[in-house]
C-alpha atoms as a PDB file:
ATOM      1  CA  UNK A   1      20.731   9.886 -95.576  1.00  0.00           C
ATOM      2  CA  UNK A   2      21.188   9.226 -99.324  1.00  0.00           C
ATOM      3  CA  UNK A   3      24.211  11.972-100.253  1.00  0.00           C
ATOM      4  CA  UNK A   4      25.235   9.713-103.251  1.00  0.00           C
ATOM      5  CA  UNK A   5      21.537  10.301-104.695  1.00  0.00           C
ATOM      6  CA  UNK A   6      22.422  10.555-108.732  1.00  0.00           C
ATOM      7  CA  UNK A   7      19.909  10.693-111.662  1.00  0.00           C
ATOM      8  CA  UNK A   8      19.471   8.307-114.843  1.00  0.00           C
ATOM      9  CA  UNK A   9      17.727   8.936-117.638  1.00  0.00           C
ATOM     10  CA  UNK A  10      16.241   6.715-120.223  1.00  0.00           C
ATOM     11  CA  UNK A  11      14.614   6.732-123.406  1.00  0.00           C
ATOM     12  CA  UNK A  12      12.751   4.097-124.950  1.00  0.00           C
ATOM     13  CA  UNK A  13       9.111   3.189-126.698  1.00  0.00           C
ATOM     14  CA  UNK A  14       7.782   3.884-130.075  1.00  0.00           C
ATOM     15  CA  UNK A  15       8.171   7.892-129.682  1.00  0.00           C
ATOM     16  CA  UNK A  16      11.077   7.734-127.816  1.00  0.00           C
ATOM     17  CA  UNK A  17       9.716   8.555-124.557  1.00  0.00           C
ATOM     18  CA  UNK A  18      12.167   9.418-121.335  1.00  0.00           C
ATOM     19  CA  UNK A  19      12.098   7.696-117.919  1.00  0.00           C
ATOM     20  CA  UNK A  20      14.137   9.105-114.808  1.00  0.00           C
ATOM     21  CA  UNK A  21      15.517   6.721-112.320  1.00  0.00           C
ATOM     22  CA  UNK A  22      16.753   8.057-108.691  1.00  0.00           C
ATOM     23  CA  UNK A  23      19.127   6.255-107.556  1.00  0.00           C
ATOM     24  CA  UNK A  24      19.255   5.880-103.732  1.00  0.00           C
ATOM     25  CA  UNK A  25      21.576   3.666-102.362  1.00  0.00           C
ATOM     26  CA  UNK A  26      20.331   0.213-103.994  1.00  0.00           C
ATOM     27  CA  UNK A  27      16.537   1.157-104.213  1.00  0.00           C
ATOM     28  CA  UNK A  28      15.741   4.002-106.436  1.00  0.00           C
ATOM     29  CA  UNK A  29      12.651   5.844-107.223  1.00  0.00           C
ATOM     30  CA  UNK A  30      11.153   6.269-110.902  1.00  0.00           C
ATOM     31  CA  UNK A  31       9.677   9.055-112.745  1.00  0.00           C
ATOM     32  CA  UNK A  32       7.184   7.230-115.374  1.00  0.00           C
ATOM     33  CA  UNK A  33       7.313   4.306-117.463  1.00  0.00           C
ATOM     34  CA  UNK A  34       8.485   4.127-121.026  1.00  0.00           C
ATOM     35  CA  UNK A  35       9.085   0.398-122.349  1.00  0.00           C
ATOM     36  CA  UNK A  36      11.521  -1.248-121.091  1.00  0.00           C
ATOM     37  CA  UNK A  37      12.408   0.968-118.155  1.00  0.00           C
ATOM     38  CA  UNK A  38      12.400  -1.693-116.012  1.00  0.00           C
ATOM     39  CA  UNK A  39      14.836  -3.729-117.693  1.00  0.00           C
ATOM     40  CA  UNK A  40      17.517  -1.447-116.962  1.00  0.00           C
ATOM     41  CA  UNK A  41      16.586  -0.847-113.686  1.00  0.00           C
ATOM     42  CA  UNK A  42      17.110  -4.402-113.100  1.00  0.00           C
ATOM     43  CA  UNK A  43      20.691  -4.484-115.139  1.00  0.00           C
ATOM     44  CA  UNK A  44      21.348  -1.911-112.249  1.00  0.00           C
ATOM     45  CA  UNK A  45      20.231  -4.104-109.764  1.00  0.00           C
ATOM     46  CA  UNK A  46      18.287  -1.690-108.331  1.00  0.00           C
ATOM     47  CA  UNK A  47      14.689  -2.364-106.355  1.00  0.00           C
ATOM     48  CA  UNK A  48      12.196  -0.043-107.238  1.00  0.00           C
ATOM     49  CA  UNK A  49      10.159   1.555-104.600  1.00  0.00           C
ATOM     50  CA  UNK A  50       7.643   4.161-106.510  1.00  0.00           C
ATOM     51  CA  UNK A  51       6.612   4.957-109.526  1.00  0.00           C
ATOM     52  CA  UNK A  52       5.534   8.893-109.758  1.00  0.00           C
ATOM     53  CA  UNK A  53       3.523   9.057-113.259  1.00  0.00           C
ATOM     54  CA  UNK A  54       3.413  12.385-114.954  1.00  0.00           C
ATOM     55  CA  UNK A  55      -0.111  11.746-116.567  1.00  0.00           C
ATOM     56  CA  UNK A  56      -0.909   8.455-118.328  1.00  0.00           C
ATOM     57  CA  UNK A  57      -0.535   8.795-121.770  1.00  0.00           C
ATOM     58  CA  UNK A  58       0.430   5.280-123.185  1.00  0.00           C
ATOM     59  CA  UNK A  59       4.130   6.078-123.740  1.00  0.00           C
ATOM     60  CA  UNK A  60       4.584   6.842-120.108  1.00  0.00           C
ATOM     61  CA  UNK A  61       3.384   3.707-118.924  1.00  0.00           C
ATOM     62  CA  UNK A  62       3.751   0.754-120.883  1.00  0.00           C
ATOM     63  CA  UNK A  63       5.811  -0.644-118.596  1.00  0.00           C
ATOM     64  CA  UNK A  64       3.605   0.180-115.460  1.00  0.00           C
ATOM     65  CA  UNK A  65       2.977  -3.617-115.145  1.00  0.00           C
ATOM     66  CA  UNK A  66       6.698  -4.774-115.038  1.00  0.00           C
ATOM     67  CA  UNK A  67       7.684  -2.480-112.486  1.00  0.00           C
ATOM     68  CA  UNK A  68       4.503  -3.295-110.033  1.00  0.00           C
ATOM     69  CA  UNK A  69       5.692  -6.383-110.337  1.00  0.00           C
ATOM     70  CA  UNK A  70       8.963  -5.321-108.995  1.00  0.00           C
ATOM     71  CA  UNK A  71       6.827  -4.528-105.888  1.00  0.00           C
ATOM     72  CA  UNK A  72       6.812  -0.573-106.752  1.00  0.00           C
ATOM     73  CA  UNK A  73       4.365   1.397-105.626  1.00  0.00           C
ATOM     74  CA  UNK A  74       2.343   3.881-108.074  1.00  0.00           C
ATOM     75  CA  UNK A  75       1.713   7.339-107.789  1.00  0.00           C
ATOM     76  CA  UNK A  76      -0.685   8.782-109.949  1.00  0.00           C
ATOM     77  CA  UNK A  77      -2.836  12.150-110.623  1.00  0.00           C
ATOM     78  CA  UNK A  78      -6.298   9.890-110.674  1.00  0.00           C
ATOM     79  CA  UNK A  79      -7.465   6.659-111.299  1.00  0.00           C
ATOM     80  CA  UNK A  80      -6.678   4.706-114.395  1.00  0.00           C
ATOM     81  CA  UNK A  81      -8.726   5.781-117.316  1.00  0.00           C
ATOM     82  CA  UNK A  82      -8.560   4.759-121.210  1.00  0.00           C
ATOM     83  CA  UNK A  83      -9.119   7.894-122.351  1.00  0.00           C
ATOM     84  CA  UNK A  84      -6.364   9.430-120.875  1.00  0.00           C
ATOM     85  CA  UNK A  85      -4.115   6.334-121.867  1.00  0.00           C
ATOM     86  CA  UNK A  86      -4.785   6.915-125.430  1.00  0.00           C
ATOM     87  CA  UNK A  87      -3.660   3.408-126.716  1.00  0.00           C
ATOM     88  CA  UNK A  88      -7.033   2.740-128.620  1.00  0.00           C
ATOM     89  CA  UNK A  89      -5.720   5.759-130.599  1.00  0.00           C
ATOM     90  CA  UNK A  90      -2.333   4.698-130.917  1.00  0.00           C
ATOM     91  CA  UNK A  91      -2.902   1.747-131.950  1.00  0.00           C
ATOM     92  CA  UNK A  92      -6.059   2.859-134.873  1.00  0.00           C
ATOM     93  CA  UNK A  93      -4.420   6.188-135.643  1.00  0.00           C
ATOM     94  CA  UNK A  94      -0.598   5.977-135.282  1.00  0.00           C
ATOM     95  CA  UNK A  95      -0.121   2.207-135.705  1.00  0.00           C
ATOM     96  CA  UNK A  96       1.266   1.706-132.485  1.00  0.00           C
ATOM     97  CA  UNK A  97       1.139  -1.682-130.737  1.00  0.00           C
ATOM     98  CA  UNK A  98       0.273  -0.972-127.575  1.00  0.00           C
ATOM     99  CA  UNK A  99      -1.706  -3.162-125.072  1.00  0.00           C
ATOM    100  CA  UNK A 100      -1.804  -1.387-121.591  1.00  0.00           C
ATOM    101  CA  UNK A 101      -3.469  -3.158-119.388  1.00  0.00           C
ATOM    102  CA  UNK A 102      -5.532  -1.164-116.168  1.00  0.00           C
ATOM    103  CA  UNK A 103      -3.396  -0.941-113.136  1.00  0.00           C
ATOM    104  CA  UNK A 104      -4.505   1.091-109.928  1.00  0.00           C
ATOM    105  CA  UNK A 105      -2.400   3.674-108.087  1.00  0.00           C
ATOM    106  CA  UNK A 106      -0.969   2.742-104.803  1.00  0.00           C
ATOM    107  CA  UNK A 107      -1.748   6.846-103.765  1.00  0.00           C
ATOM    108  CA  UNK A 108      -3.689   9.087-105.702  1.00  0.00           C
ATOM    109  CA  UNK A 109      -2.194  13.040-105.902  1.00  0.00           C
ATOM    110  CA  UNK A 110      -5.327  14.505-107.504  1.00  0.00           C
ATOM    111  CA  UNK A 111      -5.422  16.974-104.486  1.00  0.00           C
ATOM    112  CA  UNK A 112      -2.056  16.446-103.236  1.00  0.00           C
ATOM    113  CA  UNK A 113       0.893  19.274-103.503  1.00  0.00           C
ATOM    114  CA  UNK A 114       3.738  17.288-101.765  1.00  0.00           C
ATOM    115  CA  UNK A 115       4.664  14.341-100.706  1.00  0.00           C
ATOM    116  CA  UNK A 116       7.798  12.666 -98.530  1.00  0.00           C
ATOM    117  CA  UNK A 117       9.718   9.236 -99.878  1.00  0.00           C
ATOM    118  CA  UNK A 118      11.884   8.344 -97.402  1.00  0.00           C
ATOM    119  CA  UNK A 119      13.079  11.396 -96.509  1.00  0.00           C
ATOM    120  CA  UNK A 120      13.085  12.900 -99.844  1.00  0.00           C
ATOM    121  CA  UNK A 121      10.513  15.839-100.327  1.00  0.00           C
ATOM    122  CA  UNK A 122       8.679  16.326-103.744  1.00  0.00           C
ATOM    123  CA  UNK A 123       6.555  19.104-104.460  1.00  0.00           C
ATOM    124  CA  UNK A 124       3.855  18.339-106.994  1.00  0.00           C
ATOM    125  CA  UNK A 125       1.928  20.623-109.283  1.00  0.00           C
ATOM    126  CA  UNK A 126      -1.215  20.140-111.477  1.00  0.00           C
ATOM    127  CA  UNK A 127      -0.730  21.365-114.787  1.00  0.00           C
ATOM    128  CA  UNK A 128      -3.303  20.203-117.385  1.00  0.00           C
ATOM    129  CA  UNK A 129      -3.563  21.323-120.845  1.00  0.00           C
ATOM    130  CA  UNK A 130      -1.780  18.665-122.601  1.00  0.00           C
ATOM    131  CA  UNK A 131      -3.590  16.048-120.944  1.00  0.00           C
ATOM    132  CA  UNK A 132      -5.985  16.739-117.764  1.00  0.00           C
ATOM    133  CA  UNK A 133      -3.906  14.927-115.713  1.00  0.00           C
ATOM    134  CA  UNK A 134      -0.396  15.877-116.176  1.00  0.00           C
ATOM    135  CA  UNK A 135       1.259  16.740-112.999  1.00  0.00           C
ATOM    136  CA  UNK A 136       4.859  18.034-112.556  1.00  0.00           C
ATOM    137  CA  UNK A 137       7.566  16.848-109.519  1.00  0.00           C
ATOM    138  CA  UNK A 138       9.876  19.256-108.354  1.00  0.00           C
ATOM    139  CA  UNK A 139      12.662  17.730-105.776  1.00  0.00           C
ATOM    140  CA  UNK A 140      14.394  20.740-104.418  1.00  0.00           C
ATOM    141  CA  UNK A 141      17.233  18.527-103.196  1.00  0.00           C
ATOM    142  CA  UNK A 142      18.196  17.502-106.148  1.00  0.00           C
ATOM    143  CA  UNK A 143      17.481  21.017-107.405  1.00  0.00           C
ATOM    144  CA  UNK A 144      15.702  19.619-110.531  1.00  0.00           C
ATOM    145  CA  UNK A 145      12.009  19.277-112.158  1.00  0.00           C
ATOM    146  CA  UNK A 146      10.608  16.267-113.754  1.00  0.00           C
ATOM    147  CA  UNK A 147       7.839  17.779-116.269  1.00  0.00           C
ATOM    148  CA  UNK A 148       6.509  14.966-118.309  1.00  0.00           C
ATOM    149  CA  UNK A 149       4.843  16.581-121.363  1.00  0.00           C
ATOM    150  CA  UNK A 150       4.128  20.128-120.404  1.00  0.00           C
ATOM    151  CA  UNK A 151       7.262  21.818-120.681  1.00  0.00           C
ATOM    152  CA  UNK A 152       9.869  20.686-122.672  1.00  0.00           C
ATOM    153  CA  UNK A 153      13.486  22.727-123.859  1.00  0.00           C
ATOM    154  CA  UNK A 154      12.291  25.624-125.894  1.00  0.00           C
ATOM    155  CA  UNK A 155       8.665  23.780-126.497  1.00  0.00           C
ATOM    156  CA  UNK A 156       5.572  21.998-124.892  1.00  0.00           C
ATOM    157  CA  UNK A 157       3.157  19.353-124.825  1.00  0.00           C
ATOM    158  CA  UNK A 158       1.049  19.278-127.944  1.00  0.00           C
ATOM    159  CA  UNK A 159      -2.826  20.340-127.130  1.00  0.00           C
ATOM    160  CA  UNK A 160      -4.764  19.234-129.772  1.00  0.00           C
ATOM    161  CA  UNK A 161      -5.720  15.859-128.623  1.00  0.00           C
ATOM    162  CA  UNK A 162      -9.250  15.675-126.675  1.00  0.00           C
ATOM    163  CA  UNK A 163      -9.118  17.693-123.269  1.00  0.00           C
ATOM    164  CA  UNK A 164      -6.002  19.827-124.079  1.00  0.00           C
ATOM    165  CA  UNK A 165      -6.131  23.630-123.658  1.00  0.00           C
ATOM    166  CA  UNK A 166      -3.535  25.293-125.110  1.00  0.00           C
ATOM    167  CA  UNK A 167      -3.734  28.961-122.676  1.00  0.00           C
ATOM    168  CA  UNK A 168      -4.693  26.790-120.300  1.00  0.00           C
ATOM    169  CA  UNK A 169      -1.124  24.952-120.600  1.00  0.00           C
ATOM    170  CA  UNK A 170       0.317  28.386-120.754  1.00  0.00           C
ATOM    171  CA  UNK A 171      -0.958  29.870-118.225  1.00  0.00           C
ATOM    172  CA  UNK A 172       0.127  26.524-115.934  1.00  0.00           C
ATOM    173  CA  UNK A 173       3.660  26.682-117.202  1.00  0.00           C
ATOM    174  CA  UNK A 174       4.030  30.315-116.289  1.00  0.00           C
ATOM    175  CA  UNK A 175       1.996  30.375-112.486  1.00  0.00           C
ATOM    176  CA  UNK A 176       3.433  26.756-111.776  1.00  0.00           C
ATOM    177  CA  UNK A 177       7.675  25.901-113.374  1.00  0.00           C
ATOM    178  CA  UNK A 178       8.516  29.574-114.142  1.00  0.00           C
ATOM    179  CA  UNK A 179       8.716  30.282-110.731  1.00  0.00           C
ATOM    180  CA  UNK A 180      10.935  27.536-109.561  1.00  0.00           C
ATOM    181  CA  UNK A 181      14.610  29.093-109.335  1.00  0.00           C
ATOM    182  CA  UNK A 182      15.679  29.627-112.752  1.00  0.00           C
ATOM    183  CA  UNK A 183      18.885  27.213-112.034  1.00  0.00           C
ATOM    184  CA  UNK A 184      16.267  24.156-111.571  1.00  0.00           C
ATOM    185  CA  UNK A 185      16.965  21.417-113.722  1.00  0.00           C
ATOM    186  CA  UNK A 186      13.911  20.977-116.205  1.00  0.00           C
ATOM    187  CA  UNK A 187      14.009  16.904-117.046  1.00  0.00           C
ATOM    188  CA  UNK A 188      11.289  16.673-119.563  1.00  0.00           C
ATOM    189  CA  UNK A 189       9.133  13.944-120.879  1.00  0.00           C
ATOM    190  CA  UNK A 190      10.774  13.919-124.819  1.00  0.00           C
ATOM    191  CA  UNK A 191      14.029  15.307-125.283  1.00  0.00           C
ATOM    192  CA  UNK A 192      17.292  16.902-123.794  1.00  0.00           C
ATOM    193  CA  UNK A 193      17.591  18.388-120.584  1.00  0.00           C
ATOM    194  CA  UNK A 194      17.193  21.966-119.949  1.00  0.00           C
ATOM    195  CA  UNK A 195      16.668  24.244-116.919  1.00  0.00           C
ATOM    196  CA  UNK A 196      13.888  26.723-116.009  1.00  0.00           C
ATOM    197  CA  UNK A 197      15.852  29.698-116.690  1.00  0.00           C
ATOM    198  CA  UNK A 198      16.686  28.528-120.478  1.00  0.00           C
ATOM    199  CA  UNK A 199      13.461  28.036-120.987  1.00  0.00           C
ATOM    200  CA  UNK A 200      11.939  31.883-119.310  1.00  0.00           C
ATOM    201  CA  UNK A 201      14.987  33.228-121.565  1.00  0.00           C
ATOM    202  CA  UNK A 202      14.532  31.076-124.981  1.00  0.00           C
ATOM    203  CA  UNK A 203      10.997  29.315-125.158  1.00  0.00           C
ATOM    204  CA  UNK A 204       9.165  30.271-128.245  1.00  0.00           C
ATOM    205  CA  UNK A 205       5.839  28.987-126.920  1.00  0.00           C
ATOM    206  CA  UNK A 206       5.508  31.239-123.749  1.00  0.00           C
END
């Protein structure tokens, strides 16, 4: 149905944080919510039909609000929690201005391993260790994964904040994206592009 499908990326916040936009026809679908993601959606004139989150660490979705306003629908590991969002520390820690305010998810995927958009099948995987709720998306059509924080080109998601495990992000990385065929497209949360078989062949951290 949607052969012209074609991927954006977009980088924006206070730690430079990347978006993906799926362009589908005129609607598209977007993987999480750095600041100011929905401005360019909008300079694409573009209507935004889901939001898949990655986990909910502040710099993924600052700009949760905007884009439900948009009338997109948000899919999410589990329900909205501060300590997962992290913007108390951001803000005392890191100096970060940050003011998140609670949202609730339109579908939950705590127990969920794939879902269908329209046609479009997404296979999701749990993989906590950076934060407990960090879930990856793997669309096989467009032969690419969208990893948030857990695996990024030749590193990871840091695992020292509260409720990170670093074997246990490991051990997820290895059972749960290096099996994915090692052409996959690995579109990460912080950084360039890579693919799965790079990172098998070249990832320090594994």
């Amino acid at each position: 149905m949607y052969k012209d499908m074609q991927i954006h990326s977009y980088t924006g916040g206070h730690v430079f944080t990347n978006g993906y936009v799926i362009e589908r026809g005129d609607s598209c679908i977007v993987i999480d919510a750095p600041a100011r993601i929905n401005e360019v959606i909008s300079q694409r004139g573009l209507k935004p039909t889901h939001l898949l989150l990655t986990h909910q660490h502040f710099d993924h979705t600052e700009d949760v609000e905007a884009l439900q306003k948009l009338g997109c629908k948000v899919y999410m590991h589990s329900n909205y929690q501060e300590v997962l969002i992290r913007q108390k520390e951001a803000r005392e820690n890191w100096g970060i201005p940050v003011n998140i305010k609670p949202f609730e998810a339109d579908k939950l995927l705590e127990d969920v391993s794939e879902i269908e958009i329209d046609g479009l099948q997404i296979k999701i995987s749990h993989v906590p260790g950076h934060s407990p709720d960090s879930i990856t998306f793997f669309i096989p059509e467009l032969k690419a994964v969208f990893s948030g924080d857990t695996l990024m080109q030749e590193s990871i998601g840091r695992t020292d904040l509260p409720g990170g495990s670093h074997q246990q992000l490991v051990d997820g990385i290895r059972e749960k994206l290096y099996t994915l065929p090692s052409e996959t497209v690995l579109c990460p949360g912080h950084g360039d592009c890579s693919s799965i078989g790079n990172e098998v062949s070249n990832n320090p951290f594994i």
